[in-house]
C-alpha atoms as a PDB file:
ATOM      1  CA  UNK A   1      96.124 112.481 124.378  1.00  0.00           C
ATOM      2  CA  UNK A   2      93.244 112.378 122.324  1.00  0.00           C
ATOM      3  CA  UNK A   3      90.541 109.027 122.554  1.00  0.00           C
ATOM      4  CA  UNK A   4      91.189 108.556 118.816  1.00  0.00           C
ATOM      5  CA  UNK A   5      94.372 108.884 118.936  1.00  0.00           C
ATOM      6  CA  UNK A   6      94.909 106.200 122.087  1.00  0.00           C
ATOM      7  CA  UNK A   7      92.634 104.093 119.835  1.00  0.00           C
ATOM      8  CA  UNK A   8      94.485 103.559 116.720  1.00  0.00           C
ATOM      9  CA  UNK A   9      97.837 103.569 118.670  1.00  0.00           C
ATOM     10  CA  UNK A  10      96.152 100.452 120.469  1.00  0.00           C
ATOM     11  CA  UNK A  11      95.138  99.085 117.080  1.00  0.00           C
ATOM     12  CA  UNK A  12      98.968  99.773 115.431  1.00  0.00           C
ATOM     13  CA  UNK A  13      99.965  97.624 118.448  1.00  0.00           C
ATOM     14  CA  UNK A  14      97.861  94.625 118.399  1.00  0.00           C
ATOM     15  CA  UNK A  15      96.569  93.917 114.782  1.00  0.00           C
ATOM     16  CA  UNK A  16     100.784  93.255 113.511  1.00  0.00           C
ATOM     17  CA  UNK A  17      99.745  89.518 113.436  1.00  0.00           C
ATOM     18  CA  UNK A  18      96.223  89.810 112.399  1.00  0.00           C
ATOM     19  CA  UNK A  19      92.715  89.777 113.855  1.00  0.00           C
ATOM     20  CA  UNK A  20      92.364  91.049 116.940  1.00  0.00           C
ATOM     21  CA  UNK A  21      89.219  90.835 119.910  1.00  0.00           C
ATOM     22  CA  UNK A  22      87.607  94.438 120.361  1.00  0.00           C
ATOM     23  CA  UNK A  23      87.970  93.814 124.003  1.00  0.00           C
ATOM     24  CA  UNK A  24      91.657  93.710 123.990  1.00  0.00           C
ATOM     25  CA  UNK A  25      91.875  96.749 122.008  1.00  0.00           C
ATOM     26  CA  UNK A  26      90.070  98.027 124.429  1.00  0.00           C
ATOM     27  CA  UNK A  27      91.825  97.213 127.333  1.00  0.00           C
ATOM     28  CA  UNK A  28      95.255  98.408 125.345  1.00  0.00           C
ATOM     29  CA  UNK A  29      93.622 101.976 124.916  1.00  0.00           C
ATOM     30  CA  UNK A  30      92.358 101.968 128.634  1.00  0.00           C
ATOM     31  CA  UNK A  31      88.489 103.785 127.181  1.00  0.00           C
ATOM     32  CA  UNK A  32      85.044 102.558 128.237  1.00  0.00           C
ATOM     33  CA  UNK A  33      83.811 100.427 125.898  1.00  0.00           C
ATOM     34  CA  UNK A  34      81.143 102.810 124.917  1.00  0.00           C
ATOM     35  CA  UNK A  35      83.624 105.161 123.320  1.00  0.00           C
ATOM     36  CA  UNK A  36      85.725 102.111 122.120  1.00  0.00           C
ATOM     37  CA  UNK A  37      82.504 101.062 119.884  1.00  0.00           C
ATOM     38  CA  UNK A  38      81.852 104.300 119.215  1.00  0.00           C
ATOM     39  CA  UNK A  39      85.046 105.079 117.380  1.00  0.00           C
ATOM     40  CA  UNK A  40      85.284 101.647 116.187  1.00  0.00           C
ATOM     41  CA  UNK A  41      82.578 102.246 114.205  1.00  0.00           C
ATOM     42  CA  UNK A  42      83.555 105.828 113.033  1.00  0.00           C
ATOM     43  CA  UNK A  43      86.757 103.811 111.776  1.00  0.00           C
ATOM     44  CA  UNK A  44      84.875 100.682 109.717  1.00  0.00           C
ATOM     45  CA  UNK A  45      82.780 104.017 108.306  1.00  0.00           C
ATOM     46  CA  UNK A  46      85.961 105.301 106.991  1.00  0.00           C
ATOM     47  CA  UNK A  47      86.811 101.785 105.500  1.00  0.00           C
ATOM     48  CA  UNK A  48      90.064 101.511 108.258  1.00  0.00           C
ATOM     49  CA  UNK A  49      88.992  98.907 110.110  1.00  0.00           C
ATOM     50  CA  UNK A  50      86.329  95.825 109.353  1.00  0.00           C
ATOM     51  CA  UNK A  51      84.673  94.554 112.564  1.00  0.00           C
ATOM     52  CA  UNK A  52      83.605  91.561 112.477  1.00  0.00           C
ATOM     53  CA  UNK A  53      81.344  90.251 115.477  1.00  0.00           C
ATOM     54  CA  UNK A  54      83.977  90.896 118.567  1.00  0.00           C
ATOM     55  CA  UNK A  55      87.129  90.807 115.871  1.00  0.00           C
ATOM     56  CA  UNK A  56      88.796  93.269 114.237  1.00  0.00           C
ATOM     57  CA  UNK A  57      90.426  93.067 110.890  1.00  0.00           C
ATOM     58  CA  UNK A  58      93.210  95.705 109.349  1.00  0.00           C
ATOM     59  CA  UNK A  59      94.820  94.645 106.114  1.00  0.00           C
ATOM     60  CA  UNK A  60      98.124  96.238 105.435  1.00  0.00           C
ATOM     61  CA  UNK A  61      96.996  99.070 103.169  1.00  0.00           C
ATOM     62  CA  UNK A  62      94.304 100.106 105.965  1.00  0.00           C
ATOM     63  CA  UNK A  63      97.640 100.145 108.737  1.00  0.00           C
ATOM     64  CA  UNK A  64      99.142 102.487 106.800  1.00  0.00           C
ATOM     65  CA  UNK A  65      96.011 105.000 106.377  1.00  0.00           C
ATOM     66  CA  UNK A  66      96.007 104.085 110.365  1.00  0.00           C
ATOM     67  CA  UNK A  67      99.877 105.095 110.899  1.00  0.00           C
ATOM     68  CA  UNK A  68      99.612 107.892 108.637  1.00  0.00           C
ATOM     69  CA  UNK A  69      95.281 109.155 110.416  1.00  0.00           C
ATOM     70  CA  UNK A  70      97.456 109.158 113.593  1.00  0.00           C
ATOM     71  CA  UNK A  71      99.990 111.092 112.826  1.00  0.00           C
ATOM     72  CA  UNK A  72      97.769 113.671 111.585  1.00  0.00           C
ATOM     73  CA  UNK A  73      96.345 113.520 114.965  1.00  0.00           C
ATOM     74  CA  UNK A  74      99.663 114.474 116.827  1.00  0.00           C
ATOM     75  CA  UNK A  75     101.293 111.252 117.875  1.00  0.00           C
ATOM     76  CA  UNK A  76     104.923 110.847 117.822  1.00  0.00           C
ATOM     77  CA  UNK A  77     106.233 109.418 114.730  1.00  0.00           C
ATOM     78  CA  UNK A  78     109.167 107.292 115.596  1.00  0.00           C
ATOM     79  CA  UNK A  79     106.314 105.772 117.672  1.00  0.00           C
ATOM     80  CA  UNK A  80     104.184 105.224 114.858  1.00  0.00           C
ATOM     81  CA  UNK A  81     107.487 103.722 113.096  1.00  0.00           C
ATOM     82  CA  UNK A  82     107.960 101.750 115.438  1.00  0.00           C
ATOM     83  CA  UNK A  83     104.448  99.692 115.457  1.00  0.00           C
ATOM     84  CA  UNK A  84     104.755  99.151 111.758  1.00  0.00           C
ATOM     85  CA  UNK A  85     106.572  95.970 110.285  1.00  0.00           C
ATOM     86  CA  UNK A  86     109.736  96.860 107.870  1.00  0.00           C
ATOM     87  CA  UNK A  87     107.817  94.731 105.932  1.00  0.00           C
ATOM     88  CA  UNK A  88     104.824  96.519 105.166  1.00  0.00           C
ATOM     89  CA  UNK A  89     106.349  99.439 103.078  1.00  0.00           C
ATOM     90  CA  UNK A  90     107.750  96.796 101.065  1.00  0.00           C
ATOM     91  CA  UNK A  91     104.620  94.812 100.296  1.00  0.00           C
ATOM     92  CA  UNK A  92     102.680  98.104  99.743  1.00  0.00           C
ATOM     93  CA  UNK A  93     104.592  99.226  97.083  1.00  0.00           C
ATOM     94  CA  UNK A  94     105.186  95.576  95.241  1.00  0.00           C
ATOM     95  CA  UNK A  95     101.165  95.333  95.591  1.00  0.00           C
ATOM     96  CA  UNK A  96     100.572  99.176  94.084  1.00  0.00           C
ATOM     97  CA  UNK A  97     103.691  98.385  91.255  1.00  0.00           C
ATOM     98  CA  UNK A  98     101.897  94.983  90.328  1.00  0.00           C
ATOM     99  CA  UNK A  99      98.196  96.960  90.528  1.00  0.00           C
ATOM    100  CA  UNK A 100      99.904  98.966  87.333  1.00  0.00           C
ATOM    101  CA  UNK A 101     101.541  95.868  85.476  1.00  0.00           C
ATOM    102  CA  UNK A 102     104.871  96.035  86.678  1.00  0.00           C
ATOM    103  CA  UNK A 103     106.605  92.648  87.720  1.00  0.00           C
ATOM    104  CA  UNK A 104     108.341  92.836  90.782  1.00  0.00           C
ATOM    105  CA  UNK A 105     110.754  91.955  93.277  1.00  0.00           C
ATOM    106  CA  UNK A 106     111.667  92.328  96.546  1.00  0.00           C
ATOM    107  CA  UNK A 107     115.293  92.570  98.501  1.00  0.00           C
ATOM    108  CA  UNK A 108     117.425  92.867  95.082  1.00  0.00           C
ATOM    109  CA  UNK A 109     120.730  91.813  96.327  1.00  0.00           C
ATOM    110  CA  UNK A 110     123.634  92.301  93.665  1.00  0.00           C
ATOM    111  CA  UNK A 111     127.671  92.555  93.317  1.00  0.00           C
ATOM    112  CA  UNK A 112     128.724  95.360  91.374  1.00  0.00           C
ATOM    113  CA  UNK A 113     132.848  96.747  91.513  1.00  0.00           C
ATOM    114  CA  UNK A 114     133.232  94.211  94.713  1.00  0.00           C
ATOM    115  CA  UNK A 115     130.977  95.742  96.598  1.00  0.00           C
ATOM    116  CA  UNK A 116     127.551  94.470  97.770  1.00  0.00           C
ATOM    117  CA  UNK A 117     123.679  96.137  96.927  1.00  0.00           C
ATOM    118  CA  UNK A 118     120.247  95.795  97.873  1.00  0.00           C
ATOM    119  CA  UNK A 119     117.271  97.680  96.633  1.00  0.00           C
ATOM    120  CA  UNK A 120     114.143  96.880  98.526  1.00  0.00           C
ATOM    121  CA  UNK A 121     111.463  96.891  95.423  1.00  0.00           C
ATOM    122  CA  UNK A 122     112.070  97.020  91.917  1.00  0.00           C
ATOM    123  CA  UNK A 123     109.283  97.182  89.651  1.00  0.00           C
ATOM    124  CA  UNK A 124     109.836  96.233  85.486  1.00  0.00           C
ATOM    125  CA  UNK A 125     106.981  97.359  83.015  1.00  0.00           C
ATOM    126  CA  UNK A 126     108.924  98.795  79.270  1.00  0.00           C
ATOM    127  CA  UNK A 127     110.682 100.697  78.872  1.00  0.00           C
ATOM    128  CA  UNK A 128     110.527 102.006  82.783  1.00  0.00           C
ATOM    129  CA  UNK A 129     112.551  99.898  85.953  1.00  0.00           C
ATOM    130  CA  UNK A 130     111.211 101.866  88.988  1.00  0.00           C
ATOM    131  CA  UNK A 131     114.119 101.351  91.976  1.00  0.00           C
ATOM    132  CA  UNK A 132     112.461 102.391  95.424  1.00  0.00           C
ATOM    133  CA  UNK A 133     114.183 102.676  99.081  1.00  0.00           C
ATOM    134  CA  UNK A 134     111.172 101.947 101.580  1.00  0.00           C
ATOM    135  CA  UNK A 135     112.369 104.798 104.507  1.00  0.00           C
ATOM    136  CA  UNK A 136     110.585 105.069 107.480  1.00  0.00           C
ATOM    137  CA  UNK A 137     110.747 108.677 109.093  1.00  0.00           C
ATOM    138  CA  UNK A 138     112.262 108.841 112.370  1.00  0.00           C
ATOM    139  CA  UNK A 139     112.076 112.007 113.518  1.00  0.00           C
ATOM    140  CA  UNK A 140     111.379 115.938 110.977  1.00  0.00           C
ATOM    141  CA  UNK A 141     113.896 115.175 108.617  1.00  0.00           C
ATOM    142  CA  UNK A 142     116.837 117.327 107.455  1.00  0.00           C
ATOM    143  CA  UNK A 143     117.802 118.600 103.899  1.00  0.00           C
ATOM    144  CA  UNK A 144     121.260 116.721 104.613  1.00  0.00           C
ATOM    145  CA  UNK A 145     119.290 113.778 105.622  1.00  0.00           C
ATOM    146  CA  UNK A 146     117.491 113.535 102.771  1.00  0.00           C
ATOM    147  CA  UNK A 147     120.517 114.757 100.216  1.00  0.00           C
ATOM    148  CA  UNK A 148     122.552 111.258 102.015  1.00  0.00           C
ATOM    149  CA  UNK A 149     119.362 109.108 101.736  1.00  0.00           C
ATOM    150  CA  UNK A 150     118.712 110.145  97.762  1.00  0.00           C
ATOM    151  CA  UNK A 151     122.520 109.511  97.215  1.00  0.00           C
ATOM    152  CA  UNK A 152     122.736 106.413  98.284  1.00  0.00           C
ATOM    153  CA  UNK A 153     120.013 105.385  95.911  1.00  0.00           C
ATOM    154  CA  UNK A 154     121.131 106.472  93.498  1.00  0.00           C
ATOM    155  CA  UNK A 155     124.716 104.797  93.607  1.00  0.00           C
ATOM    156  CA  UNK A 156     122.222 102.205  93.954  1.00  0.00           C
ATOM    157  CA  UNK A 157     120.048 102.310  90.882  1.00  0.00           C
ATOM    158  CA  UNK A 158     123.465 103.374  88.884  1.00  0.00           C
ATOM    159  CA  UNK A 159     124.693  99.645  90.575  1.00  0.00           C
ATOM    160  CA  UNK A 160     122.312  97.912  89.319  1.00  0.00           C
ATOM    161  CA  UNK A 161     122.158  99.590  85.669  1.00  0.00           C
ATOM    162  CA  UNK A 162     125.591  98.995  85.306  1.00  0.00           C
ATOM    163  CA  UNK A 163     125.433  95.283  86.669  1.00  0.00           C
ATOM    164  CA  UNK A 164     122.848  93.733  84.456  1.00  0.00           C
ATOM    165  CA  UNK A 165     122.290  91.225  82.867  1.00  0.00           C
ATOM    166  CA  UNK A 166     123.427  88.998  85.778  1.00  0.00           C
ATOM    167  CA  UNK A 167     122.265  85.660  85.871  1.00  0.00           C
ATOM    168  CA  UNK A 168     121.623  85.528  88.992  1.00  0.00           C
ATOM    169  CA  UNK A 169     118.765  88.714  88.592  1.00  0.00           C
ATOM    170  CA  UNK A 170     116.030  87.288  87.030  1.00  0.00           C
ATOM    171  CA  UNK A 171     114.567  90.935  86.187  1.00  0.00           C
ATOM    172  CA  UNK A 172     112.274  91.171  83.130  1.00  0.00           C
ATOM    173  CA  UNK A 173     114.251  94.467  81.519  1.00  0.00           C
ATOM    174  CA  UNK A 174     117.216  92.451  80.128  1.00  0.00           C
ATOM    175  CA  UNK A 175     114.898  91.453  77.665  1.00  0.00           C
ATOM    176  CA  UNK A 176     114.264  94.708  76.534  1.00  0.00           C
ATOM    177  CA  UNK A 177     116.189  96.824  73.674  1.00  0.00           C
ATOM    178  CA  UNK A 178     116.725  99.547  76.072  1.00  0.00           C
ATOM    179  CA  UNK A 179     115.564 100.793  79.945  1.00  0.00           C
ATOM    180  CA  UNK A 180     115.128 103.406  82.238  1.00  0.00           C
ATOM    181  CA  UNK A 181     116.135 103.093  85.786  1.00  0.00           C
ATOM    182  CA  UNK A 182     114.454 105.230  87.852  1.00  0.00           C
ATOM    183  CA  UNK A 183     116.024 106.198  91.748  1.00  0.00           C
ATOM    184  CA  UNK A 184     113.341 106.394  94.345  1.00  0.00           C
ATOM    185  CA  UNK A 185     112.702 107.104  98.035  1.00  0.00           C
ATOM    186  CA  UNK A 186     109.325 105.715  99.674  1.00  0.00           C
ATOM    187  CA  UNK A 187     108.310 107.199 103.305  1.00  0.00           C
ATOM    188  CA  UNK A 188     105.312 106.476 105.584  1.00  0.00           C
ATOM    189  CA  UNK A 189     105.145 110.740 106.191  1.00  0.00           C
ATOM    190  CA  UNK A 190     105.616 113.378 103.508  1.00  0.00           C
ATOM    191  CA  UNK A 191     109.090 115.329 103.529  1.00  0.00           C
ATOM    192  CA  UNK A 192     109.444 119.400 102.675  1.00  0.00           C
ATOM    193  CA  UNK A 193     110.782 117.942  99.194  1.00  0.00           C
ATOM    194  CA  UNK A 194     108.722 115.878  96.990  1.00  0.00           C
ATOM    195  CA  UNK A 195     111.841 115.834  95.019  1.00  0.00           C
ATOM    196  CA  UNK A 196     115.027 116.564  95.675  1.00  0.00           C
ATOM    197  CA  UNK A 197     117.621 116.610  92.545  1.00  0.00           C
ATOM    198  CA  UNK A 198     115.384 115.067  90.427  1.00  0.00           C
ATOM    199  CA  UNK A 199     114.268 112.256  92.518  1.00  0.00           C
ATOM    200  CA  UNK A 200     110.975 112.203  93.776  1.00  0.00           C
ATOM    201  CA  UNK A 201     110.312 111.169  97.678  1.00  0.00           C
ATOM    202  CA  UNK A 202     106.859 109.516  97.579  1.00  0.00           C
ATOM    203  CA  UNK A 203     104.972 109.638 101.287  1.00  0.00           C
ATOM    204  CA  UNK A 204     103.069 105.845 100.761  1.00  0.00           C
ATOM    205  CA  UNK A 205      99.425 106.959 100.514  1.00  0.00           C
ATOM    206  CA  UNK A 206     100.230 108.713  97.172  1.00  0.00           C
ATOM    207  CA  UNK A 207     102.018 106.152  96.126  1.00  0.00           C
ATOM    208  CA  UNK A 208      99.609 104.751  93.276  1.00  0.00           C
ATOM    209  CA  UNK A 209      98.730 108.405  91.924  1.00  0.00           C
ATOM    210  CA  UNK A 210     102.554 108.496  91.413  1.00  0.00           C
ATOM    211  CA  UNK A 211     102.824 105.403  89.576  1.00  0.00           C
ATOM    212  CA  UNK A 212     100.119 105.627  87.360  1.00  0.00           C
ATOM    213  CA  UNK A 213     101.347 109.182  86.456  1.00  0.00           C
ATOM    214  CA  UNK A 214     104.933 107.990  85.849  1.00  0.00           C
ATOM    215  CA  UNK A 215     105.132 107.422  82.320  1.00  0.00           C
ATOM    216  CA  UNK A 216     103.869 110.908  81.864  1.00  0.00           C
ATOM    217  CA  UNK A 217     106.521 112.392  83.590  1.00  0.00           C
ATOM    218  CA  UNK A 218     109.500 109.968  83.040  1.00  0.00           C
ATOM    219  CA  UNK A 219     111.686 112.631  80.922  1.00  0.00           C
ATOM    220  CA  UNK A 220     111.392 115.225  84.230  1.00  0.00           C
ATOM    221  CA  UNK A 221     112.901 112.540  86.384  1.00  0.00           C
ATOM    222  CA  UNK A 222     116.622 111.662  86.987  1.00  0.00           C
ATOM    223  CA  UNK A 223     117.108 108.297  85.393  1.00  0.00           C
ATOM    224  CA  UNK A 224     120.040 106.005  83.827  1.00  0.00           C
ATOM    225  CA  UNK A 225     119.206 104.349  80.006  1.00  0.00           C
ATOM    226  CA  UNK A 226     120.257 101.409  79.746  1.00  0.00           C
ATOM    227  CA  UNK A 227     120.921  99.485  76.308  1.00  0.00           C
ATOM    228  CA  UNK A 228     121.013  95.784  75.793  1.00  0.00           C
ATOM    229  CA  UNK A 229     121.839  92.906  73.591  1.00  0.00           C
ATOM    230  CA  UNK A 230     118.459  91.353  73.006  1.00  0.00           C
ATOM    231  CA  UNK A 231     118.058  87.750  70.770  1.00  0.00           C
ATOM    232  CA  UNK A 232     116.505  88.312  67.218  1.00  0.00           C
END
């Protein structure tokens, strides 16, 4: 294995709750400390990592360029997966949605035909309601795989189309004349498909190039219209 690679592995590991001492990190990744500064440094160049004194700091968006540096490098992606909280897709995309004027939320939970949903983000800005699954590769992923995991959102964003307005969903587009719900799949490493039947599979890092280029491309996407009842 690599230096580098043992490196950010170590730093995947130990910055998940925050700040973490140099020397620890280099204890994890078992390198003298000469290399450990050296590549340390390499990283904060490459605006990864800010070291601070004998601290280092990673926000979330700098994780992800971390997760997605070392798989580039080789390292085993379930691994990588696996040192990443569920949580961070999520906040990525909420923070890149919001970055672009959408209003958000997180963890949609809804009834629709007695059955339960859950979206993880959906972002509002008119006329567009962006609906995105936050996936985290575990292993090369299959063409079946992927056909299941863009179903399922689907059935999802049709769900939630169909639901609305719901009191309980305080989402912004019921107070629109009409909306378009737009099915998509977020993952930490691109897939063969950046779309597959219309629905585009986003890898994370060109997440906000896909967002601001939405609206240009809205009519080449699958989506559901949606028509409401709005108050004069």
């Amino acid at each position: 294995m690599s230096v580098e690679r043992k490196l950010v592995i170590s730093l995947l590991k130990l910055t998940k709750n925050g700040p973490v001492l140099v020397e620890s990190v280099n204890e994890e990744a078992r390198l003298p400390s000469t290399v450990t500064w050296e590549l340390l440094e390499k990283l904060q160049n490459e605006n990864l990592i800010y070291l601070k004194s004998d601290k280092i700091e990673v926000d979330r968006t700098s994780r992800l360029k971390l997760a997605v540096k070392v798989a580039s490098l080789g390292a085993d992606v379930e691994h990588i997966s696996n040192l990443l909280c569920w949580q961070e897709f999520e906040e990525i995309a909420a923070l890149a949605l919001k970055n672009n004027g959408y209003t958000v939320q997180n963890n949609v939970r809804f009834k629709h035909e007695r059955k339960r949903w859950e979206i993880d983000v959906v972002g509002c800005k008119k006329p567009l309601v962006l609906c995105i699954d936050c996936k985290h590769w575990q292993h090369a992923i299959s063409s079946s795989a992927l056909k299941r995991i863009v179903d399922l959102q689907t059935q999802r964003t049709l769900a939630l189309a169909d639901s609305l307005p719901n009191v309980k969903l305080k989402l912004e587009c019921v107070k629109w004349e009409r909306a378009k719900f737009i099915p998509s799949v977020l993952s930490l490493i691109p897939s063969a498909c950046k779309f597959y039947e219309r629905i585009p599979v986003v890898p994370v890092l060109q997440l906000q190039d896909f967002i601001y280029q939405l609206p240009a491309h809205t009519e080449t996407l699958k989506f559901y219209l949606r028509t409401f009842t709005t108050l004069s």
